[in-house]
C-alpha atoms as a PDB file:
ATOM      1  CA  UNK A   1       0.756  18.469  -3.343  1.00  0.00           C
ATOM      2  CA  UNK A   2      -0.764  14.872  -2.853  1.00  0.00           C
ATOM      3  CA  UNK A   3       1.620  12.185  -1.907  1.00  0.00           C
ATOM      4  CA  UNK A   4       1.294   8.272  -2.641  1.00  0.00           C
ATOM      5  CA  UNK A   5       2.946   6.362  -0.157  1.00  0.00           C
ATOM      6  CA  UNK A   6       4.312   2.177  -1.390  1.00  0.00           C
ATOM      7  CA  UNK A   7       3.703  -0.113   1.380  1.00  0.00           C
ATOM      8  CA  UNK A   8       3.386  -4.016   1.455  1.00  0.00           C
ATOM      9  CA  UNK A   9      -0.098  -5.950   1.811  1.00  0.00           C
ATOM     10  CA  UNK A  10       0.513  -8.311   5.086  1.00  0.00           C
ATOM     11  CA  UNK A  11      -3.037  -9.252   5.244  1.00  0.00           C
ATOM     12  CA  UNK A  12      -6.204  -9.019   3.320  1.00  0.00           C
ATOM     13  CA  UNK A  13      -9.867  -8.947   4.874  1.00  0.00           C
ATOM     14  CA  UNK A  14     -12.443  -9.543   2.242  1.00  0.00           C
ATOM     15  CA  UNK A  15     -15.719 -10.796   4.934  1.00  0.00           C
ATOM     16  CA  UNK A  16     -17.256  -7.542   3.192  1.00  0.00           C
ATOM     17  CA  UNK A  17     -17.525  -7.689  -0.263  1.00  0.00           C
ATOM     18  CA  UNK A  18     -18.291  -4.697  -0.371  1.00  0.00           C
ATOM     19  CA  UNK A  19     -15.339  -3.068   1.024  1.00  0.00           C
ATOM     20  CA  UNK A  20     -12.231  -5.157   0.436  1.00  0.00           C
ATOM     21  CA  UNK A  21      -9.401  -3.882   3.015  1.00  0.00           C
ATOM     22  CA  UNK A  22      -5.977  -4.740   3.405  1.00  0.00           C
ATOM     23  CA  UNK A  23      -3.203  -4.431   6.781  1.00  0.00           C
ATOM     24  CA  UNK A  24      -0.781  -2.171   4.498  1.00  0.00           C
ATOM     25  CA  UNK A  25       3.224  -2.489   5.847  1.00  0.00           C
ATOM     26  CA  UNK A  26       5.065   1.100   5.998  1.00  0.00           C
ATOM     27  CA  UNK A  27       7.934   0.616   7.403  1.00  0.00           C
ATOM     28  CA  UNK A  28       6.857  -0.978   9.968  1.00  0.00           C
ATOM     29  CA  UNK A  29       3.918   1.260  10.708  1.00  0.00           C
ATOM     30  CA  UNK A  30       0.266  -0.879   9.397  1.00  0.00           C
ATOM     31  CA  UNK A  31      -2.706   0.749   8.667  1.00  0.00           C
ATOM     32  CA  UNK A  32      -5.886  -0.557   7.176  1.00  0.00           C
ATOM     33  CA  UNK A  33      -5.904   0.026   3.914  1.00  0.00           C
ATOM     34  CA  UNK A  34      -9.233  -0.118   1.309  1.00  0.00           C
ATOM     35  CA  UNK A  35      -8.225  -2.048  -1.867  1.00  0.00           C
ATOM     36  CA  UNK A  36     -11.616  -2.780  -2.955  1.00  0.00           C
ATOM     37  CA  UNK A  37     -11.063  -1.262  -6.842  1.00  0.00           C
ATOM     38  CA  UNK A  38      -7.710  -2.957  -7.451  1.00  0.00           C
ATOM     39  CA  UNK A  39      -7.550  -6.259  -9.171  1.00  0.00           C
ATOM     40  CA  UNK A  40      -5.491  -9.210  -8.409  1.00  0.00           C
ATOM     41  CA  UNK A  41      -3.903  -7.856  -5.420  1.00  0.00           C
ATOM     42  CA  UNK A  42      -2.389 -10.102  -2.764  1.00  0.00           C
ATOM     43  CA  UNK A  43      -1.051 -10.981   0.169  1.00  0.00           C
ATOM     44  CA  UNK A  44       3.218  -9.552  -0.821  1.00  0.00           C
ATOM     45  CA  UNK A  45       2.298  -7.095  -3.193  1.00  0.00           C
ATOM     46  CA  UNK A  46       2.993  -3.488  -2.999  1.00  0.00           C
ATOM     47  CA  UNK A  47       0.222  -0.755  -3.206  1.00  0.00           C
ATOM     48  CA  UNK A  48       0.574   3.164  -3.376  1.00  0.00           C
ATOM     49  CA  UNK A  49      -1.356   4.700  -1.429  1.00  0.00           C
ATOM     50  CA  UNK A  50      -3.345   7.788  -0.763  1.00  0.00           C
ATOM     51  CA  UNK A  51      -5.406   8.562   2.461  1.00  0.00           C
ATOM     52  CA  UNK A  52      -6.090   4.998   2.904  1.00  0.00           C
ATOM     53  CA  UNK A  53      -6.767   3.952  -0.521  1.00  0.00           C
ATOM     54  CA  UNK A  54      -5.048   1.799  -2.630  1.00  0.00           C
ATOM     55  CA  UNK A  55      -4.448   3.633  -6.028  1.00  0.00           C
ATOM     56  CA  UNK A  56      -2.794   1.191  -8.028  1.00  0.00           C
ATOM     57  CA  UNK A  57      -0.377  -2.128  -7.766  1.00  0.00           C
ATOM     58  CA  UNK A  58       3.481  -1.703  -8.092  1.00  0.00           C
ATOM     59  CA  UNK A  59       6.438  -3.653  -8.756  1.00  0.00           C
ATOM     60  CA  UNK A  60       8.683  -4.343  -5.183  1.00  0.00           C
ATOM     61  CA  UNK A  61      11.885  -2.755  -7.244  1.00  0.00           C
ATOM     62  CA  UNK A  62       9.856   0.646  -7.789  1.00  0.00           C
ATOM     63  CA  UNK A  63       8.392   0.569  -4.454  1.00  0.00           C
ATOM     64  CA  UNK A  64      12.082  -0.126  -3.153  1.00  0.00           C
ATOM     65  CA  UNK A  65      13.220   2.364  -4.747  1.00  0.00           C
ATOM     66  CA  UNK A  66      10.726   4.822  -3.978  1.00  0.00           C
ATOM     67  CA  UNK A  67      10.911   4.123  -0.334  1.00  0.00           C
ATOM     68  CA  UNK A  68      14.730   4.556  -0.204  1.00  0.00           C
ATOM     69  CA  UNK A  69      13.881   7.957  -1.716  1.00  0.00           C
ATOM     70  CA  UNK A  70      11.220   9.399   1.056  1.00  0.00           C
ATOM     71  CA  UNK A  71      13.931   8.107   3.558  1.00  0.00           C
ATOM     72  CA  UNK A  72      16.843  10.050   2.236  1.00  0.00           C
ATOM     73  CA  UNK A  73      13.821  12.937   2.099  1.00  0.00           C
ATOM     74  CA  UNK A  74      12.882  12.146   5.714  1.00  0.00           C
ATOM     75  CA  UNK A  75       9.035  11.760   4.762  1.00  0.00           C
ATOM     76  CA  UNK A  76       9.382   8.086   6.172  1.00  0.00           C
END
């Protein structure tokens, strides 16, 4: 089973256009983060991600909400 993760973009490093990364925010944990095939992403938003990619841009409620969920699961 494959697992996307919500975390918040604190930084974005686009020197390399082609590979657009991002400092991702789980929980206090960051990791680099490519978001190089997501549009209008920024610095605030929340991501899910898999193995270090950005799948797709999410609402902070559902992220919220999904985070409260791995916590109660102990995942996070």
């Amino acid at each position: 089973m494959c697992l996307a993760v919500p975390g918040k973009i604190i930084s974005i490093d686009d020197s390399n256009p082609d590979l657009k990364m991002a400092k991702v925010n789980f929980g206090g944990v960051i990791k680099d983060v490519c978001i190089q095939w997501l549009e209008d992403v920024h610095i605030g938003n929340y991501v899910l991600v898999h193995v270090g990619f950005a799948l797709n841009k999410i609402d902070e409620k559902d992220a919220e909400e999904t985070i409260k969920i791995l916590q109660g699961m102990g995942e996070i």
